[in-house]
Structures are given as structure tokens and as C-alpha cells.
C-alpha atoms as a PDB file:
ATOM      1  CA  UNK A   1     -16.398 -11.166  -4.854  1.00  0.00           C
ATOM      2  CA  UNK A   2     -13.469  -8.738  -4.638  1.00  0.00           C
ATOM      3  CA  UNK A   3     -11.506  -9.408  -1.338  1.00  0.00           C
ATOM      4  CA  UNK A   4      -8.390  -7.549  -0.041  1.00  0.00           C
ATOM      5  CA  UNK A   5      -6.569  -7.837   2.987  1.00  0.00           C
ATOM      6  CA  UNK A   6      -3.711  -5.890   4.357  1.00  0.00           C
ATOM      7  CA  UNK A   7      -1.436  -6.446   7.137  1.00  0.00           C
ATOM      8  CA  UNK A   8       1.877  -5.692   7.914  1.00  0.00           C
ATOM      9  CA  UNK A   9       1.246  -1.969  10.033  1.00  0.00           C
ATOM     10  CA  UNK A  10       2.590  -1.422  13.255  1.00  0.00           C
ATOM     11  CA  UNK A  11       4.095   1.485  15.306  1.00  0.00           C
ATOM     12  CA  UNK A  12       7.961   2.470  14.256  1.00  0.00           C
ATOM     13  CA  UNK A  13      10.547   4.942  14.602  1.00  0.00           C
ATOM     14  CA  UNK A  14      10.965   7.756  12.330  1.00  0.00           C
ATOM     15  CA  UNK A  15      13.997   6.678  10.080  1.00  0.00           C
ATOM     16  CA  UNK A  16      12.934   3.258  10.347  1.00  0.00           C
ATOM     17  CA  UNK A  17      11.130  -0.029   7.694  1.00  0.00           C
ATOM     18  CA  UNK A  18       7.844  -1.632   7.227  1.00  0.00           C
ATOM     19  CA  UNK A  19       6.742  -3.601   4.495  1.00  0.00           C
ATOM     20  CA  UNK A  20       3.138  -4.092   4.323  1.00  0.00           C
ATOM     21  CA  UNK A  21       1.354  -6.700   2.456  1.00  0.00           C
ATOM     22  CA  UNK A  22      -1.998  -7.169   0.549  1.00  0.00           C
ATOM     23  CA  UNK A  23      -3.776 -10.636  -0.032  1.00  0.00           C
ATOM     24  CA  UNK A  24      -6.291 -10.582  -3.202  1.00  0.00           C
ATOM     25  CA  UNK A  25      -8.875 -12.960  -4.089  1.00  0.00           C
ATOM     26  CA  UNK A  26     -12.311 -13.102  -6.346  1.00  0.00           C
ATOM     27  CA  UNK A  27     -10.721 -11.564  -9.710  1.00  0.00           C
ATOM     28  CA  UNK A  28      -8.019 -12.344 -12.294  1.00  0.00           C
ATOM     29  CA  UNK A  29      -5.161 -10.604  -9.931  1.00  0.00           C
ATOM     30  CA  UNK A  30      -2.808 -10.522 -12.642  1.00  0.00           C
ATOM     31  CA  UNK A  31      -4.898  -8.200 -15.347  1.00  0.00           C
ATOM     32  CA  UNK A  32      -5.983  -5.795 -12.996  1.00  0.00           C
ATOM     33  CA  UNK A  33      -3.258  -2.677 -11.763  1.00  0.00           C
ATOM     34  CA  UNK A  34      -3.871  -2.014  -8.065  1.00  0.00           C
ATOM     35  CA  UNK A  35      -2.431   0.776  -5.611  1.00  0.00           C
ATOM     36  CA  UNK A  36      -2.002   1.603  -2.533  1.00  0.00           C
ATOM     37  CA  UNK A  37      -3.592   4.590  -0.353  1.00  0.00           C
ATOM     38  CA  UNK A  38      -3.517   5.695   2.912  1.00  0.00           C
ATOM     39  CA  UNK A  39      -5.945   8.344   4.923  1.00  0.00           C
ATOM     40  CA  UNK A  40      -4.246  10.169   8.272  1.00  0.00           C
ATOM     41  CA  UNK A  41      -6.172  11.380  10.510  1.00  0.00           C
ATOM     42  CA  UNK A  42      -8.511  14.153   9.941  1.00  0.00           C
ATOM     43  CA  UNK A  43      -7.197  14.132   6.272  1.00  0.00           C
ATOM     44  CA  UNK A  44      -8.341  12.893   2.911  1.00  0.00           C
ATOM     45  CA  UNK A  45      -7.621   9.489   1.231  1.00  0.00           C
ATOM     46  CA  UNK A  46      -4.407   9.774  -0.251  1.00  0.00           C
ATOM     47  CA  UNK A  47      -3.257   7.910  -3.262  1.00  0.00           C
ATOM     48  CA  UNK A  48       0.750   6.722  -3.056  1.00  0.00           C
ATOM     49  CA  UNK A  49       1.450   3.985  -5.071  1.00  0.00           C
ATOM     50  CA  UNK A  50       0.489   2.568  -8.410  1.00  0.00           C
ATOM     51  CA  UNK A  51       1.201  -0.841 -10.411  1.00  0.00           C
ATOM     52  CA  UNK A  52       0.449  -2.219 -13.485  1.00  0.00           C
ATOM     53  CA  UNK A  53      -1.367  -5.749 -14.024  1.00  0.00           C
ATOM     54  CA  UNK A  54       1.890  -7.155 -14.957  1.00  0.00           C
ATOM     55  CA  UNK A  55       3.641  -5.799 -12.019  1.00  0.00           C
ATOM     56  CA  UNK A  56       6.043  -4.242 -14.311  1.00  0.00           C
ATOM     57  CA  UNK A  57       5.569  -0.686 -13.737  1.00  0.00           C
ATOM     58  CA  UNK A  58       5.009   1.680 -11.111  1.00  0.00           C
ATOM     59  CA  UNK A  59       4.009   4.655 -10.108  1.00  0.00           C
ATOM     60  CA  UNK A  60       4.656   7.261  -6.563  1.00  0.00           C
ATOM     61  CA  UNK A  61       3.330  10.240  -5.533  1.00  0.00           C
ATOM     62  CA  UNK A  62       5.713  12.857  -4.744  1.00  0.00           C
ATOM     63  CA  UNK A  63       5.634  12.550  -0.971  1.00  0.00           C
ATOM     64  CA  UNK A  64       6.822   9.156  -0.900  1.00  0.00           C
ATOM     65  CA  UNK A  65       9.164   8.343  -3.749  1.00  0.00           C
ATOM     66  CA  UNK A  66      12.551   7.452  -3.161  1.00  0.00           C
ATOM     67  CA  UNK A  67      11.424   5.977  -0.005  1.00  0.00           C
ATOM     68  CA  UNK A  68       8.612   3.387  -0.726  1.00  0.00           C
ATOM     69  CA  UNK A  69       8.256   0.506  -3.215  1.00  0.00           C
ATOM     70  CA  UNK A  70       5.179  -1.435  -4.446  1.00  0.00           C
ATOM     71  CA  UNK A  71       5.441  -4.517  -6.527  1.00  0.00           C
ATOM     72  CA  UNK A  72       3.360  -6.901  -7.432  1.00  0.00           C
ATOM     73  CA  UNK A  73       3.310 -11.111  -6.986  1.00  0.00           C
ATOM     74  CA  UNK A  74       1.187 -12.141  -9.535  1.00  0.00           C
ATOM     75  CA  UNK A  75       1.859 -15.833  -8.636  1.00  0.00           C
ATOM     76  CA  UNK A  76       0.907 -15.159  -5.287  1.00  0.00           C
ATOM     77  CA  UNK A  77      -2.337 -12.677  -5.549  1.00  0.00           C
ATOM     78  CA  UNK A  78       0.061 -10.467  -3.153  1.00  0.00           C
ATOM     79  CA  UNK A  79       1.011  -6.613  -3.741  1.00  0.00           C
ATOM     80  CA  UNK A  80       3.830  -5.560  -1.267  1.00  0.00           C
ATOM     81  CA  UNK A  81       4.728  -1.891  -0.271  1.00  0.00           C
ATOM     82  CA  UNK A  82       7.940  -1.511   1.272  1.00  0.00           C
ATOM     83  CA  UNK A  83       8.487   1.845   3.226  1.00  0.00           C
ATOM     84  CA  UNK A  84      11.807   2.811   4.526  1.00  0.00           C
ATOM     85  CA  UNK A  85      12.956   5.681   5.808  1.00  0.00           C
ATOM     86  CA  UNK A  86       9.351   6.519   7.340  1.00  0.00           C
ATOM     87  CA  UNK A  87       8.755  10.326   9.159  1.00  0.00           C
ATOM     88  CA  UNK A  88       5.626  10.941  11.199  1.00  0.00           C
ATOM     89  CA  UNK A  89       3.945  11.852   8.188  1.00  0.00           C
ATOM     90  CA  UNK A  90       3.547   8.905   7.030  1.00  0.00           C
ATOM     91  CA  UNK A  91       1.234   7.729   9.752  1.00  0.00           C
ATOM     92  CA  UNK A  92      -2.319   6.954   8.540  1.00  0.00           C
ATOM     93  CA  UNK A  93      -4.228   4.053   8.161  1.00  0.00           C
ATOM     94  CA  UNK A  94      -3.231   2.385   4.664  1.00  0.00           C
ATOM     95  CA  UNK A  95      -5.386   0.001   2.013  1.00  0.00           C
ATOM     96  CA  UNK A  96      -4.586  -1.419  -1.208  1.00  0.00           C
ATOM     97  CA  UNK A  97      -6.920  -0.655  -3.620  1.00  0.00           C
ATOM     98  CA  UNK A  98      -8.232  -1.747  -7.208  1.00  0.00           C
ATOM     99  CA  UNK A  99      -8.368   1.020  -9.622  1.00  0.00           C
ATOM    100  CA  UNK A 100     -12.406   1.251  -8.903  1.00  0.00           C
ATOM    101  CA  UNK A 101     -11.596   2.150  -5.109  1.00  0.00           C
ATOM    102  CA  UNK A 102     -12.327  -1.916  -4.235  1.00  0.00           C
ATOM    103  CA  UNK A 103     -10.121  -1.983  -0.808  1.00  0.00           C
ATOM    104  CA  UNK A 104      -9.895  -3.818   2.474  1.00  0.00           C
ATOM    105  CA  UNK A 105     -10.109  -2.937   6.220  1.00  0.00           C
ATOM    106  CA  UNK A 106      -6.558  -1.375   6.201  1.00  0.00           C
ATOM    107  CA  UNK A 107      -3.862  -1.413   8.150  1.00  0.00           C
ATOM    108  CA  UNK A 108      -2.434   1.066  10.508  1.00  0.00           C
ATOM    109  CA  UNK A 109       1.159   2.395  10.661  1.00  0.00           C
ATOM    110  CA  UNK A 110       2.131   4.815  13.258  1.00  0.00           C
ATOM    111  CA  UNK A 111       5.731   6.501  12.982  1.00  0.00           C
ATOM    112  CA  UNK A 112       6.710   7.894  16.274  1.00  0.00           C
ATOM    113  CA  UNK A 113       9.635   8.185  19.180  1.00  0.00           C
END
């Protein structure tokens, strides 16, 4: 079956990097567009981050473009989001995702001094 699993979170400094990472197994990786989400607390799921199957094109919400990057290792079964530049905003709890709302146990990020 579907299986995702993200790692990669951990607590940083506003202003500073994380790249997280997503593992995918039980479908053909490379036909299916995936995304990343994330959910703070006390808030709703919040989409960020789309790629096609190809890993060819992406997508960003408004909050975060400019400053993150998702691509796609198709080789690999891997989709990557790199965030730089992070504010306390961006701390939540974040999952890749298929485009039917498939995702893993998440990882957390936490962007504090």
C-alpha cells in the first residue's frame, strides 16, 4: 500500500535552512504529482507545495514562495522541500502528500530564538 515517510524537521532560528525529505513506496512514484502540507497548531491543514509526476513543475502558495523549494527524485521515490529563510510562521507539523490526501506521520519544524 501507499507509504510515506518524512523526516528532516527540527527546531531552527528564524532566518535560518531545513530541507526536509519524503520516502515513497507502494505506487508508480514517478506518475503520480505529490505536495507538501503542513498544519500549525490550532490551525487548518495547509497546502504549500505542489509537483508534477515528472518533477518538472511546481507549484507554492503565496506564503512560502521565494523561500521554499520542492522537487522531486523520481529515481529515488524521494520528494525534497527545501526551506530557507524560515520565520516563526512556518512552524507546524509538515507531511507530504499524494494528491488524494495519502500522507505520512509528519515531521515537525519549530522556528524559534
Amino acid at each position: 500500500q501507499v507509504q510515506l515517510v518524512e523526516s528532516g524537521g527540527g527546531l531552527v532560528q528564524p532566518g535560518g535552512s531545513l530541507s526536509l525529505s519524503c520516502a515513497a513506496s507502494g505506487f508508480v512514484f514517478s506518475s503520480y504529482a505529490m505536495r507538501w502540507v503542513r498544519q500549525a497548531p490550532g490551525k487548518e491543514l495547509e497546502w504549500i507545495a505542489g509537483i508534477n509526476g515528472a518533477g518538472l513543475t511546481a507549484t507554492y502558495a503565496e506564503s512560502v514562495k521565494g523561500r521554499f523549494t520542492i522537487s522531486k527524485d523520481n529515481a529515488k521515490n524521494m520528494v525534497y522541500l527545501q526551506m530557507n529563510n524560515l520565520r516563526p510562521d512556518d512552524t507546524a507539523v509538515y507531511y507530504c502528500s499524494t494528491l488524494q490526501g495519502t500522507r505520512g506521520q509528519g515531521t515537525q519544524v519549530i522556528v524559534s530564538s
